[in-house]
N, C-alpha and C. Protein backbone atom coordinates (compact mmCIF):
# COMPACT_ATOMS: atom_id res chain seq x y z
N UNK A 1 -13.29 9.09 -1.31
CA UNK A 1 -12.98 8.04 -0.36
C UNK A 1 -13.21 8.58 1.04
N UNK A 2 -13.92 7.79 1.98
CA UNK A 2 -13.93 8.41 3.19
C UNK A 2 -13.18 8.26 4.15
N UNK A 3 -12.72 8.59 5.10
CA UNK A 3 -11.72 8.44 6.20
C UNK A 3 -11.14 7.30 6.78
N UNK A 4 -12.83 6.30 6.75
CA UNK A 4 -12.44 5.10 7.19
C UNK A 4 -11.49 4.23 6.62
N UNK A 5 -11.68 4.23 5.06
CA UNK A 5 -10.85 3.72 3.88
C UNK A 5 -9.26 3.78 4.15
N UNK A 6 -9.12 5.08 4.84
CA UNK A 6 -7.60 5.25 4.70
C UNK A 6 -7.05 4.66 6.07
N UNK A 7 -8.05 4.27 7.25
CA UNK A 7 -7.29 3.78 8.65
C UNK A 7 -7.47 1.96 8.27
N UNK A 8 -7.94 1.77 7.33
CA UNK A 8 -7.93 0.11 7.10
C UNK A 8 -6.64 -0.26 6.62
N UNK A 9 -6.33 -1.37 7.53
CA UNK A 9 -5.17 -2.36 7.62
C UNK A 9 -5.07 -3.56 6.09
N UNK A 10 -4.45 -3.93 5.60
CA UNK A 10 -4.79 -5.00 4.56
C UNK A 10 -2.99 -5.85 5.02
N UNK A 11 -4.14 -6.83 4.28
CA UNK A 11 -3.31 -8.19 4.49
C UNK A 11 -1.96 -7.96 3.36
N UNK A 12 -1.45 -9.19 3.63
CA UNK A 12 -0.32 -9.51 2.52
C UNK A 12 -1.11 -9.38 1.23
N UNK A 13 -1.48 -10.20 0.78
CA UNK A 13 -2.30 -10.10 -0.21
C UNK A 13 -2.87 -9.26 -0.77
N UNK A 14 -3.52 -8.38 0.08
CA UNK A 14 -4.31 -7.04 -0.17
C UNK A 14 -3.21 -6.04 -0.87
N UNK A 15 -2.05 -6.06 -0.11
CA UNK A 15 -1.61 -5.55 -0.41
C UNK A 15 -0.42 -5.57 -1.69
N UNK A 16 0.02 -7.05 -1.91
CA UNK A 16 0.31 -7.31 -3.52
C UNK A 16 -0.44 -6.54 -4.85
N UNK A 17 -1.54 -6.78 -4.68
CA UNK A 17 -2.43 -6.49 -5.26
C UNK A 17 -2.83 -4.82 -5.95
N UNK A 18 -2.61 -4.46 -4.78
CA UNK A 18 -3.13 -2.69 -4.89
C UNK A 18 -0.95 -2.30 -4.90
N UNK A 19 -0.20 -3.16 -4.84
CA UNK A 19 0.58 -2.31 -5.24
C UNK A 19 0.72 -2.66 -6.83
N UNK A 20 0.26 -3.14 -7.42
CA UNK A 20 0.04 -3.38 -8.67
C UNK A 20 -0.68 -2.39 -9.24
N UNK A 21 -1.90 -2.54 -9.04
CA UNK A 21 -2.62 -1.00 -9.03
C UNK A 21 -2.07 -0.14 -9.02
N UNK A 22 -1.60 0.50 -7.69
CA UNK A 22 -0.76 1.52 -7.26
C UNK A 22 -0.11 1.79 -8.38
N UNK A 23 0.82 0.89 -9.43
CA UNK A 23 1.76 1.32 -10.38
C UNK A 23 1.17 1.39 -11.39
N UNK A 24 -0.26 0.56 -12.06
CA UNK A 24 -0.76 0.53 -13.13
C UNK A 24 -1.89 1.52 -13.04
N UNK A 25 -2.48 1.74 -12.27
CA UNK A 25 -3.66 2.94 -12.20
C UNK A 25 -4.94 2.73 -12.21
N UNK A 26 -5.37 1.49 -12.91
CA UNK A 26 -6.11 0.50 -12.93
C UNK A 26 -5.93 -0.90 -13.35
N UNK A 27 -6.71 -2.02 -13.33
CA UNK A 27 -6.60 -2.94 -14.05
C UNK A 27 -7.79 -4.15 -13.60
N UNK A 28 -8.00 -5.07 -14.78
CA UNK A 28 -8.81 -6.21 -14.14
C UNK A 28 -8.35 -7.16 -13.36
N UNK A 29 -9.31 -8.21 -12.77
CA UNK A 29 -8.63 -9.64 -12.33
C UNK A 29 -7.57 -10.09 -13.67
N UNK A 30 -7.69 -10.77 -14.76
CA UNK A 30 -6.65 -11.22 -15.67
C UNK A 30 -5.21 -10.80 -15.32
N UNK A 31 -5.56 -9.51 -15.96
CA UNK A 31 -4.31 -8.33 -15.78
C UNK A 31 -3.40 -8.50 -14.20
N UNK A 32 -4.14 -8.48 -13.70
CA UNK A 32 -3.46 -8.39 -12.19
C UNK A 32 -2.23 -9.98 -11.67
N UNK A 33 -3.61 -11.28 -12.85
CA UNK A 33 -2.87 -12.53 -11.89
C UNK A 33 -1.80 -12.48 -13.02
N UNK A 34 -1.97 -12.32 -14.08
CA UNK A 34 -0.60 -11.71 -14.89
C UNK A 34 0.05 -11.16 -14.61
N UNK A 35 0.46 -10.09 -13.64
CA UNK A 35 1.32 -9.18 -12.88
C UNK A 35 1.97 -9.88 -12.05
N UNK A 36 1.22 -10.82 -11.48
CA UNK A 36 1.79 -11.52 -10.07
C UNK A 36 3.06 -12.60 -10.47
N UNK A 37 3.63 -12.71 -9.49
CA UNK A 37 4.74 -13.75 -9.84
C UNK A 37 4.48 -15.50 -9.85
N UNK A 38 5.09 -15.93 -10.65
CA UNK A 38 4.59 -17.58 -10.22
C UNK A 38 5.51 -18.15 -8.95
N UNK A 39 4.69 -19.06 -8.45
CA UNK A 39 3.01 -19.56 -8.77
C UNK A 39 2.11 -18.29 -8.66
N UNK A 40 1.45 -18.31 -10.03
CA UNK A 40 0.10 -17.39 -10.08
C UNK A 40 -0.99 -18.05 -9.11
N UNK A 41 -1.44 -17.20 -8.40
CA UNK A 41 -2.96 -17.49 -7.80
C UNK A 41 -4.06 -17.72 -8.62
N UNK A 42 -4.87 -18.41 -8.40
CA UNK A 42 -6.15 -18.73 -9.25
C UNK A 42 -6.73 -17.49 -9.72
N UNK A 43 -7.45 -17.39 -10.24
CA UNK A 43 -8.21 -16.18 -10.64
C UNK A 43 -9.30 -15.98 -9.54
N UNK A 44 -9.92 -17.45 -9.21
CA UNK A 44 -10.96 -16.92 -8.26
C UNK A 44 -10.14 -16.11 -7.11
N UNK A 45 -9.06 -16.23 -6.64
CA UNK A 45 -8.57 -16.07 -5.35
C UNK A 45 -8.57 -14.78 -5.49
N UNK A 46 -7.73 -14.46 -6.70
CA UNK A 46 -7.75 -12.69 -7.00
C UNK A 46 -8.82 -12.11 -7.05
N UNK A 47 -10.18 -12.51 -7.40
CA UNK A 47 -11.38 -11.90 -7.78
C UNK A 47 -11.79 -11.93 -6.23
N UNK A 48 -11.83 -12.71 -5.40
CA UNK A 48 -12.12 -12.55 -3.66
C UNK A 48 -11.58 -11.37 -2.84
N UNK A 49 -10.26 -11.32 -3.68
CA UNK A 49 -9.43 -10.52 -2.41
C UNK A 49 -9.80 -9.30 -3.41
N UNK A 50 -10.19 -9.00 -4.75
CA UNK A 50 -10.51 -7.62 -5.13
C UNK A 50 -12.23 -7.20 -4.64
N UNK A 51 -12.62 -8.42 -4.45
CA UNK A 51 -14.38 -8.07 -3.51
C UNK A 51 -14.30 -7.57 -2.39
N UNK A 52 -12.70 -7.86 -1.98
CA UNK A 52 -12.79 -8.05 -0.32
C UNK A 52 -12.08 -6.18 -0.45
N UNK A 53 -11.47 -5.85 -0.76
CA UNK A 53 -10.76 -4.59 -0.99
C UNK A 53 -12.16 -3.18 -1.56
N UNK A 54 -12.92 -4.02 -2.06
CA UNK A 54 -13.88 -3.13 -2.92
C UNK A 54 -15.16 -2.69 -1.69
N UNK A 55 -15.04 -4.07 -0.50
CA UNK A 55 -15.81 -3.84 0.19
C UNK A 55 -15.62 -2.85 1.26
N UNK A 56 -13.84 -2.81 1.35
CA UNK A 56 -13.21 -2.17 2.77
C UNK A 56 -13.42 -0.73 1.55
N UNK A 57 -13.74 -0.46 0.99
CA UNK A 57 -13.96 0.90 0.16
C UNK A 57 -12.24 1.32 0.10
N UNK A 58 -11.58 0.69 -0.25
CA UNK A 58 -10.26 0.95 -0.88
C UNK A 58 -10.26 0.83 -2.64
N UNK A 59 -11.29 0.23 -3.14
CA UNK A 59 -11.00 0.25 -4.92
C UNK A 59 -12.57 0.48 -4.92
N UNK A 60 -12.76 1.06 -6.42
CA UNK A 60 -13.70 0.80 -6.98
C UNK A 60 -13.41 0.28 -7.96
N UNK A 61 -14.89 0.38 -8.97
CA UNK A 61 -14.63 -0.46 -10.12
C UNK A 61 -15.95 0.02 -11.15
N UNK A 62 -15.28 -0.35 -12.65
CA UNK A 62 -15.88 -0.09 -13.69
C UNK A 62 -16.29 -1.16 -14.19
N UNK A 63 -17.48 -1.08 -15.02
CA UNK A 63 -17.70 -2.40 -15.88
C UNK A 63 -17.37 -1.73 -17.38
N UNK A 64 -16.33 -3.22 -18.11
CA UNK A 64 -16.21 -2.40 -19.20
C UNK A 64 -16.75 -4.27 -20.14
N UNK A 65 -17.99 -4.35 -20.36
CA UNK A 65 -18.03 -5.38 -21.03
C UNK A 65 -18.74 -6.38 -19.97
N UNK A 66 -18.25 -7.92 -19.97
CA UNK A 66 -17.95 -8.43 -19.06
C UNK A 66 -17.12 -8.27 -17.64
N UNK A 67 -16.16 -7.55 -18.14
CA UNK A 67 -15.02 -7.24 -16.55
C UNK A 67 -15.34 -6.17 -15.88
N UNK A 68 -14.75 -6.50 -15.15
CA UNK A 68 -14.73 -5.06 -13.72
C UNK A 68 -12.85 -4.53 -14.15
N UNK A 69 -13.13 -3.26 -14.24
CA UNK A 69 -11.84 -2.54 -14.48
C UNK A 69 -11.39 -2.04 -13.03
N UNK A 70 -10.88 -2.61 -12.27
CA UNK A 70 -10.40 -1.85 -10.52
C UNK A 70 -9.89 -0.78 -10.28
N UNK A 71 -9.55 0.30 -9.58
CA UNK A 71 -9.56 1.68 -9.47
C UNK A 71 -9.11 1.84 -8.18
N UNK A 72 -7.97 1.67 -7.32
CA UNK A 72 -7.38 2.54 -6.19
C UNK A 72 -7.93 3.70 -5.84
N UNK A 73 -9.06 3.87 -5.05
CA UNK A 73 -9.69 4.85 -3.68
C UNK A 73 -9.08 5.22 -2.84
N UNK A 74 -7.71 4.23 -2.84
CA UNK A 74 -6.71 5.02 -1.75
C UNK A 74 -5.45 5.00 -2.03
N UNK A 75 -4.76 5.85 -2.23
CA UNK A 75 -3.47 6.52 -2.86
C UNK A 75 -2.05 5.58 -1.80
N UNK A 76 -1.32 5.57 -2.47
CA UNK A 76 -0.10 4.32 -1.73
C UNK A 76 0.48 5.15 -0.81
N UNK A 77 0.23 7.00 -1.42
CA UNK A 77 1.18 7.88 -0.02
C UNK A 77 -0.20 7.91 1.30
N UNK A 78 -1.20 7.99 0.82
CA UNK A 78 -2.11 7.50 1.86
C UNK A 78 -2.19 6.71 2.95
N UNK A 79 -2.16 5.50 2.04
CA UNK A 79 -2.14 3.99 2.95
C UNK A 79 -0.91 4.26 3.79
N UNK A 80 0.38 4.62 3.15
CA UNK A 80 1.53 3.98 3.55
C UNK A 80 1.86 5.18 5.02
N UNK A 81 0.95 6.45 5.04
CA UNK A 81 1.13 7.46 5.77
C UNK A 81 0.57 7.11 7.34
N UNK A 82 -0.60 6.59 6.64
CA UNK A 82 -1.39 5.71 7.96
C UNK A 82 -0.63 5.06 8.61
N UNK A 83 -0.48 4.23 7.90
CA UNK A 83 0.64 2.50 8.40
C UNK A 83 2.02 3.40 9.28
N UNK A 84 2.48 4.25 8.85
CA UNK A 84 3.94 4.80 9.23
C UNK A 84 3.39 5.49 10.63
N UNK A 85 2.48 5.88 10.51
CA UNK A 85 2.12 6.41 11.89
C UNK A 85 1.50 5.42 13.18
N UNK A 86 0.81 4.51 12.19
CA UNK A 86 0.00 3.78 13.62
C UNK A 86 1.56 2.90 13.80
N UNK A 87 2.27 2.86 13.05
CA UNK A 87 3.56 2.07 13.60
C UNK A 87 4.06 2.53 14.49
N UNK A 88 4.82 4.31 14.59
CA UNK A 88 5.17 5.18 14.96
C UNK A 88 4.26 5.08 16.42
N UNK A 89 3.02 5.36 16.55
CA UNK A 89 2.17 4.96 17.70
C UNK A 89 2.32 4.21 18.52
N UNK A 90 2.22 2.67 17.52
CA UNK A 90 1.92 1.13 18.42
C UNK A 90 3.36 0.65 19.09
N UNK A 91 4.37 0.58 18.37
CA UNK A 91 5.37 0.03 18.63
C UNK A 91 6.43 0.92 19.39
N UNK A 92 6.37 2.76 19.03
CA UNK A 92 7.57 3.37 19.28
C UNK A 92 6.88 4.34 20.42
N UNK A 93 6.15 4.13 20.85
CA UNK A 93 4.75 5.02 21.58
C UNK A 93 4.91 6.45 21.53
N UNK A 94 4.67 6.65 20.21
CA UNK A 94 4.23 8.07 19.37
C UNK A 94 5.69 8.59 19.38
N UNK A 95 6.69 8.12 19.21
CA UNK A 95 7.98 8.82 19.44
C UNK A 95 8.73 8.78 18.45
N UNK A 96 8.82 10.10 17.31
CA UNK A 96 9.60 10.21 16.30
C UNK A 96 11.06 9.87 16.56
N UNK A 97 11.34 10.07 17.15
CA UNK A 97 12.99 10.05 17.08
C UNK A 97 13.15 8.52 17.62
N UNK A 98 12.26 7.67 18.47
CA UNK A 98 13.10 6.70 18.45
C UNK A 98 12.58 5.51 16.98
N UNK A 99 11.18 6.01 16.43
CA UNK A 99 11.03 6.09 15.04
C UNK A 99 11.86 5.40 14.00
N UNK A 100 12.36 7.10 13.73
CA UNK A 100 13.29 6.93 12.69
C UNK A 100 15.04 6.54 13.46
N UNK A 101 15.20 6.62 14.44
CA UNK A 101 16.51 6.41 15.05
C UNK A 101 17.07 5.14 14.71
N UNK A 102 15.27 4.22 14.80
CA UNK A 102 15.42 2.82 14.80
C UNK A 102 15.51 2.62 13.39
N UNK A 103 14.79 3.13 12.25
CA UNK A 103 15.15 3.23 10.57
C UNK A 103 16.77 3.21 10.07
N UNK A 104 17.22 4.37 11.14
CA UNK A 104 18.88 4.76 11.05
C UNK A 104 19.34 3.75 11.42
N UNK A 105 19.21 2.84 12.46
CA UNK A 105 20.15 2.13 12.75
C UNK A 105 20.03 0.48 12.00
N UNK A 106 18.36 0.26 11.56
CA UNK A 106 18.50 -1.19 11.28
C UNK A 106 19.00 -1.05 9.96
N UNK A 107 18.72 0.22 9.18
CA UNK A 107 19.02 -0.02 7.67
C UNK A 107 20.19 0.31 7.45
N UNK A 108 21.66 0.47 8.32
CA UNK A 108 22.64 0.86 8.34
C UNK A 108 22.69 2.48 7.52
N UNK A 109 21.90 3.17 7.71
CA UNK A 109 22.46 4.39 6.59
C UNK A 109 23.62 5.09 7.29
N UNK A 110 24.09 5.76 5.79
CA UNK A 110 25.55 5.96 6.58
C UNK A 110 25.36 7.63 6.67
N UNK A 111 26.15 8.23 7.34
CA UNK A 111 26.10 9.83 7.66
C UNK A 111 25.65 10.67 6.34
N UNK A 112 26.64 9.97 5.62
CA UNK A 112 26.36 10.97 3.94
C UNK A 112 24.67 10.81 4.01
N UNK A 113 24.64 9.39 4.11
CA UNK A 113 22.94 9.68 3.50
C UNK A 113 22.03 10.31 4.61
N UNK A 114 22.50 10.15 5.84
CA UNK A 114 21.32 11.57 6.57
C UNK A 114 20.86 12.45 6.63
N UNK A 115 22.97 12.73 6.20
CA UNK A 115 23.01 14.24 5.91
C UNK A 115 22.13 14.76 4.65
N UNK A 116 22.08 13.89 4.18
CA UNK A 116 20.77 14.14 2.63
C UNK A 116 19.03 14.06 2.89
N UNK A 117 19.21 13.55 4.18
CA UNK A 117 17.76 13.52 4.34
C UNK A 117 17.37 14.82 4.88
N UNK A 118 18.49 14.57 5.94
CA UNK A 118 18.51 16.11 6.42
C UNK A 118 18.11 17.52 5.92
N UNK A 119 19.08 17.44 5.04
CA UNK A 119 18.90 18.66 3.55
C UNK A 119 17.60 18.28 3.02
N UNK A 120 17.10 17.75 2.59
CA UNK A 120 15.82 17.87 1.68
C UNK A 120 14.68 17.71 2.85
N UNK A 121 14.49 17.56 3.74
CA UNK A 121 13.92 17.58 4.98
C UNK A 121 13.87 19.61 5.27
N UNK A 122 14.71 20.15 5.49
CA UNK A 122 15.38 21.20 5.59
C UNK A 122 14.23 21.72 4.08
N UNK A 123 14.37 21.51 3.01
CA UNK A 123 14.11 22.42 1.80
C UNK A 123 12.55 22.14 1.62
């Protein structure tokens, strides 16, 4: 996968999708609108947004038969490493601590659990 792959943004959608992947390792269109919750999306819709993902070079794909078997090119600690940083960037202007300060405070964690982040942070 090349570099570019991993600074691409994806939609809602995009991203339903490949977290499905993400947990299954592969899978086809069928498989996938089966995964999804109802209302299921059409099949064409899923087969668009896996063209559209295949094009940003985030999946590949196998032919096994008739189907395309889909394949994650970019790993979820990947994507999600990107995203945590250009967040960290855009919104907190490159500033860890007010970052995660702001993590600490919207998700209420309580001392015990810092102190745990802390520690395994630490190890």
């Amino acid at each position: 996968m090349n570099e570019e792959a991993k600074n691409k943004s994806l939609t809602k959608a995009e991203l339903n999708l490949m977290n499905i992947l993400w947990d299954k390792g592969r899978g086809t269109v069928n498989e996938l609108v089966e995964a999804l919750p109802d209302p299921k999306p059409a099949y064409t819709t899923v087969l668009t947004v896996m063209q559209v993902l295949t094009k940003k070079q985030v999946l590949t794909f196998e032919k096994q038969g008739k189907a395309n078997i889909y394949i994650p090119l970019l790993s979820r600690k990947d994507y999600l490493a990107n995203f945590m940083d250009e967040t960290r960037d855009s919104l907190f202007r490159g500033s860890a601590k007010s970052f995660l300060s702001f993590f600490a405070q919207h998700e209420k964690i309580s001392r015990e659990e810092l102190e745990e982040i802390l520690k395994e942070m630490k190890e």
